[in-house]
N, C-alpha and C. Protein backbone atom coordinates (compact mmCIF):
# COMPACT_ATOMS: atom_id res chain seq x y z
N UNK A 1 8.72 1.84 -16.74
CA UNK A 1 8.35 1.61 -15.35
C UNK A 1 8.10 2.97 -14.71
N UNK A 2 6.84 2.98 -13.97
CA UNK A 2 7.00 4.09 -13.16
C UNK A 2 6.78 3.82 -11.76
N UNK A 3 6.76 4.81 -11.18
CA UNK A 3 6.30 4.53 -9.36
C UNK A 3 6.08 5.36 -8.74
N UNK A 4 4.86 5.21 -7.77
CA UNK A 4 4.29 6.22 -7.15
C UNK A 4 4.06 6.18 -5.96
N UNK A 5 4.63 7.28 -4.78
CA UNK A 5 4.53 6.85 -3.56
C UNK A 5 3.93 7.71 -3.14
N UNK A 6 2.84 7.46 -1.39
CA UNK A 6 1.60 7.82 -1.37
C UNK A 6 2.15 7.70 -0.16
N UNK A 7 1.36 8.50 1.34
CA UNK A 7 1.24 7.97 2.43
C UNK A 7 -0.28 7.88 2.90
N UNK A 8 -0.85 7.27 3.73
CA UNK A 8 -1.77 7.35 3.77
C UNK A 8 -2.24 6.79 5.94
N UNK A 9 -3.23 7.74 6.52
CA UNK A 9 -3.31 7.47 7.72
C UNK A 9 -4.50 6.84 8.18
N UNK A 10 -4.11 5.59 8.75
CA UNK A 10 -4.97 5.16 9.13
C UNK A 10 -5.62 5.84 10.42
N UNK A 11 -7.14 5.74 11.02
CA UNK A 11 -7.48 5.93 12.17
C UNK A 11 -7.45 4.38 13.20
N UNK A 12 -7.91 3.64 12.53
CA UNK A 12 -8.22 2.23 13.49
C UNK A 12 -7.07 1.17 12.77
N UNK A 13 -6.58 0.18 13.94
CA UNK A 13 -5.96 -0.62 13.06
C UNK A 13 -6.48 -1.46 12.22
N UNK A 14 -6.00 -1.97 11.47
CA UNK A 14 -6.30 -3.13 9.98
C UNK A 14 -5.75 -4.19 9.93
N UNK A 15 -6.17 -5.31 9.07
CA UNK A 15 -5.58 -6.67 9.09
C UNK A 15 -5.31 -6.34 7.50
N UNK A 16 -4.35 -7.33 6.81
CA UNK A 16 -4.38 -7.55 5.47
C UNK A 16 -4.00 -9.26 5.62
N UNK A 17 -4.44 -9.86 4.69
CA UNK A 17 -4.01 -11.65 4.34
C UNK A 17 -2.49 -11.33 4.42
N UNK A 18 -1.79 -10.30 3.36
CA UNK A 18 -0.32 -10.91 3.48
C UNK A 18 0.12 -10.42 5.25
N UNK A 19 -0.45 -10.43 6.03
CA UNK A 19 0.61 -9.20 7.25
C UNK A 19 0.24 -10.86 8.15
N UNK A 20 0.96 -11.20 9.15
CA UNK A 20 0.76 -12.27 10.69
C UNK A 20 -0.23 -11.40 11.47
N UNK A 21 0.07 -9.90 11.50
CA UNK A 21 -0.50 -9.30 12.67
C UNK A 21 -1.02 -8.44 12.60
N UNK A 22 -2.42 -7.48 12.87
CA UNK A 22 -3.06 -6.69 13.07
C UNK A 22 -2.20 -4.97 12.93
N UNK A 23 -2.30 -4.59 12.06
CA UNK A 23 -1.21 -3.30 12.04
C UNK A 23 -2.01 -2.24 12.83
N UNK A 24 -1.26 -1.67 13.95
CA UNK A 24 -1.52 -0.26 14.82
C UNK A 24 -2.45 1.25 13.34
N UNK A 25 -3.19 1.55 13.85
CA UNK A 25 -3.77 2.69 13.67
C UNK A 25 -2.35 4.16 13.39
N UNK A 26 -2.13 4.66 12.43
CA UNK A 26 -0.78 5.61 12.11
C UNK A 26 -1.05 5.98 10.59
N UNK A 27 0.23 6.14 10.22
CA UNK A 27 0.78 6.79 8.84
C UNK A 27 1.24 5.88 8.32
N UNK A 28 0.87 5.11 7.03
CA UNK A 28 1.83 4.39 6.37
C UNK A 28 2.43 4.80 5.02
N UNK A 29 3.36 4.07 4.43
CA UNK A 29 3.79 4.64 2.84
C UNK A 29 3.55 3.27 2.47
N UNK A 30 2.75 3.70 1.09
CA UNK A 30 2.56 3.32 0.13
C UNK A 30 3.01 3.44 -1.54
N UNK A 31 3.77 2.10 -1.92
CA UNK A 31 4.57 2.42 -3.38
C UNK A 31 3.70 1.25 -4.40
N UNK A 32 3.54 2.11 -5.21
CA UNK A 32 2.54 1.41 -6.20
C UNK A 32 3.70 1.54 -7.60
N UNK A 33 3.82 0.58 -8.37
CA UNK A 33 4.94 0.24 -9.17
C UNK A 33 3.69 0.00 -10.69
N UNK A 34 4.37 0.16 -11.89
CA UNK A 34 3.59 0.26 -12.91
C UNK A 34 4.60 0.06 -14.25
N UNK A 35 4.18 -0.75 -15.36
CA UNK A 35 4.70 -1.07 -16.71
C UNK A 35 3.94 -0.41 -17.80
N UNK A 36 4.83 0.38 -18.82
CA UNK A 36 3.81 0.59 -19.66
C UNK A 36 3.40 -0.39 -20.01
N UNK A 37 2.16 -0.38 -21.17
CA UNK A 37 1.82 -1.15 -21.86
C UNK A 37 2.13 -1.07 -23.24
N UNK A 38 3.34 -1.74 -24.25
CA UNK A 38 3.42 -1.25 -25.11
C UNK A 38 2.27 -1.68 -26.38
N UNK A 39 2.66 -1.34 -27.19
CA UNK A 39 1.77 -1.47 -28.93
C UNK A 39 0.24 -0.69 -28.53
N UNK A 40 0.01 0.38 -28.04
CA UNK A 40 -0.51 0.79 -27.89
C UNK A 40 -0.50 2.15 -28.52
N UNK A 41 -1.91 2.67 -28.89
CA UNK A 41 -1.82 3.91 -30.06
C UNK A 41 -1.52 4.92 -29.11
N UNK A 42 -1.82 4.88 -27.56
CA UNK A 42 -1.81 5.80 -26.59
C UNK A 42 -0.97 5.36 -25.39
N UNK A 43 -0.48 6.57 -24.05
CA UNK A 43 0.15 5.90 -23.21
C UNK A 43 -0.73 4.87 -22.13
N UNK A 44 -0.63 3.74 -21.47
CA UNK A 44 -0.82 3.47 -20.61
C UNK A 44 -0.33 2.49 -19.52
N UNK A 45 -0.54 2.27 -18.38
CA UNK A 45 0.30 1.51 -17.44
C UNK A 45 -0.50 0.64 -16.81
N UNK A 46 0.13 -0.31 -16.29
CA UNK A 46 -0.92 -1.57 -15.78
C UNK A 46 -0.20 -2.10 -14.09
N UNK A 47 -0.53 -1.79 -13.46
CA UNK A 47 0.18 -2.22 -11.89
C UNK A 47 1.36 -3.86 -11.80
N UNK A 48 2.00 -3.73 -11.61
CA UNK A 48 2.90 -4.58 -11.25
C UNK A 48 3.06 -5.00 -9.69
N UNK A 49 2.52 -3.99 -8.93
CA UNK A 49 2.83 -4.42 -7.53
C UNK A 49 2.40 -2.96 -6.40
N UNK A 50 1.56 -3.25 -5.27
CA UNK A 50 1.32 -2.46 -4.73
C UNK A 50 2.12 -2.57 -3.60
N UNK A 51 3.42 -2.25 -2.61
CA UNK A 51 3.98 -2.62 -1.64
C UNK A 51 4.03 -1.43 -0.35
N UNK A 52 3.25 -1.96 0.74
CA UNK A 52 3.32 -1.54 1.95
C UNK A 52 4.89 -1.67 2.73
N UNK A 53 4.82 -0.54 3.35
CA UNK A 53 6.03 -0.29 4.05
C UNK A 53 5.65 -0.24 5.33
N UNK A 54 6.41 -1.41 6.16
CA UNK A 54 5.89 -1.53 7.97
C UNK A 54 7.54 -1.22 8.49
N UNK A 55 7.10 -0.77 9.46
CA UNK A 55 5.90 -0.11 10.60
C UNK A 55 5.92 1.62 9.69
N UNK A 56 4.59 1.43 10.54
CA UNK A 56 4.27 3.30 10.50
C UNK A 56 5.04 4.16 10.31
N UNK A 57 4.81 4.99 9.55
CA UNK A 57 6.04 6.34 9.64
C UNK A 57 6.20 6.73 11.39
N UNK A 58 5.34 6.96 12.28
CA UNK A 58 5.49 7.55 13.53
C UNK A 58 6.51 6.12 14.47
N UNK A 59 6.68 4.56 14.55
CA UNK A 59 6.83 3.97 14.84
C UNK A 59 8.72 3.86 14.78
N UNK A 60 9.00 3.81 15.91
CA UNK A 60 10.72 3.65 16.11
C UNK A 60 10.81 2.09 15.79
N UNK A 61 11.68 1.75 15.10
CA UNK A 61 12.14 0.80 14.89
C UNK A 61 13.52 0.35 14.19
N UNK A 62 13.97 -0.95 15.12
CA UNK A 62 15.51 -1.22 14.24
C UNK A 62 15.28 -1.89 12.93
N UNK A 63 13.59 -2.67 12.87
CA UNK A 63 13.27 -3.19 11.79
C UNK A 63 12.51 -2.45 10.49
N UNK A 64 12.67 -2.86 8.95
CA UNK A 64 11.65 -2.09 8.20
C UNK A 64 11.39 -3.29 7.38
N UNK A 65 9.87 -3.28 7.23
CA UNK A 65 9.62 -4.48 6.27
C UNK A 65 8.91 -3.91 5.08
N UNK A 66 8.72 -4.72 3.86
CA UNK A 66 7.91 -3.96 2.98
C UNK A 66 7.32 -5.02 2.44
N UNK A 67 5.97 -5.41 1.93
CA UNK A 67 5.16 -6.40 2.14
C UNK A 67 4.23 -6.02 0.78
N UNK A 68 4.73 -6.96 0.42
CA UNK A 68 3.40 -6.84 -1.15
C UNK A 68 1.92 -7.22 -0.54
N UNK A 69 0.96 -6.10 -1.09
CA UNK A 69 -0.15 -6.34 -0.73
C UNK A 69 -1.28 -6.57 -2.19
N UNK A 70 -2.35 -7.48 -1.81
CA UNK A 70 -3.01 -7.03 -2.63
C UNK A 70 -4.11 -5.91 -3.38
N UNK A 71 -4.05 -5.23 -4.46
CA UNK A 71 -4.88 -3.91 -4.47
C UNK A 71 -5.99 -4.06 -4.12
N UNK A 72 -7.15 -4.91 -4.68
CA UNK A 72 -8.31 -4.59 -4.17
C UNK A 72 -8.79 -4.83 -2.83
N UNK A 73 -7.57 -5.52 -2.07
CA UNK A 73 -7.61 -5.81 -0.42
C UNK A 73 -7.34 -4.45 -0.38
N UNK A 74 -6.69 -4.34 -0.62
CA UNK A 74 -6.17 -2.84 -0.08
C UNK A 74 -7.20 -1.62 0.15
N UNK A 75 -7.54 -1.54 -1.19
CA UNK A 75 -8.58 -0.45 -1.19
C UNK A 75 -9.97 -0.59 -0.18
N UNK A 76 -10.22 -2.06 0.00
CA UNK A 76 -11.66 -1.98 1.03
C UNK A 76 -11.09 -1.90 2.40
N UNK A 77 -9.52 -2.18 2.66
CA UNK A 77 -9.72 -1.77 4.14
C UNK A 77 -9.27 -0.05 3.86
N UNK A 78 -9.13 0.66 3.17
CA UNK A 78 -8.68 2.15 3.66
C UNK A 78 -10.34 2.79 3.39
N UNK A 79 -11.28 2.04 2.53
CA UNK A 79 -12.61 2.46 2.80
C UNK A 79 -13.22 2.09 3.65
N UNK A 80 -12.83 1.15 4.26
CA UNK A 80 -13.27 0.82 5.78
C UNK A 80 -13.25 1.20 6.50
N UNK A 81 -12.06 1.87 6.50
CA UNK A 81 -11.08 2.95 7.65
C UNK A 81 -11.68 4.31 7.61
N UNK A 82 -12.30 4.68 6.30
CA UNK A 82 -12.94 6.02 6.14
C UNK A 82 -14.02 6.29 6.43
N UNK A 83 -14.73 4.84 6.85
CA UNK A 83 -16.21 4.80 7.07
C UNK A 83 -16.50 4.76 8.61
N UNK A 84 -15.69 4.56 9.50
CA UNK A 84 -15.68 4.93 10.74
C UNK A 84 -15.39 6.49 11.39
């Protein structure tokens, strides 16, 4: 198993299917989780789970949620976000 954590800033806010509500424009962390693959002549890893961490790094809160998202959702809204 490995895991890799990322932050990444949004400019505009975003929707995702798994979230109820429209997430604020900020900093989020991102943990991307991974299995090798064994019987393989070489190393490699295959995603197990991409999980968003709410609210924003800048955002006070008594709450923290962390929300499995899906990857290729994922990736068209932060290119979405880059294209503005």
């Amino acid at each position: 198993m490995r895991t890799t954590e990322t932050v990444i800033t949004f400019r505009h806010s975003f929707v995702l299917s798994a979230l109820d509500t429209p997430q604020p424009a900020g900093t989020y962390r991102l943990v991307i989780e991974e299995e090798e693959i064994p019987g393989l002549s070489f190393v490699a890893f295959r995603r197990t789970a991409t999980l968003l961490h709410l609210p924003a790094l800048s955002t006070t809160s008594d709450t923290h949620h962390v929300v499995q998202v899906d990857p290729v959702e994922w990736a068209a809204v932060v290119e979405a976000d880059g294209r503005d």
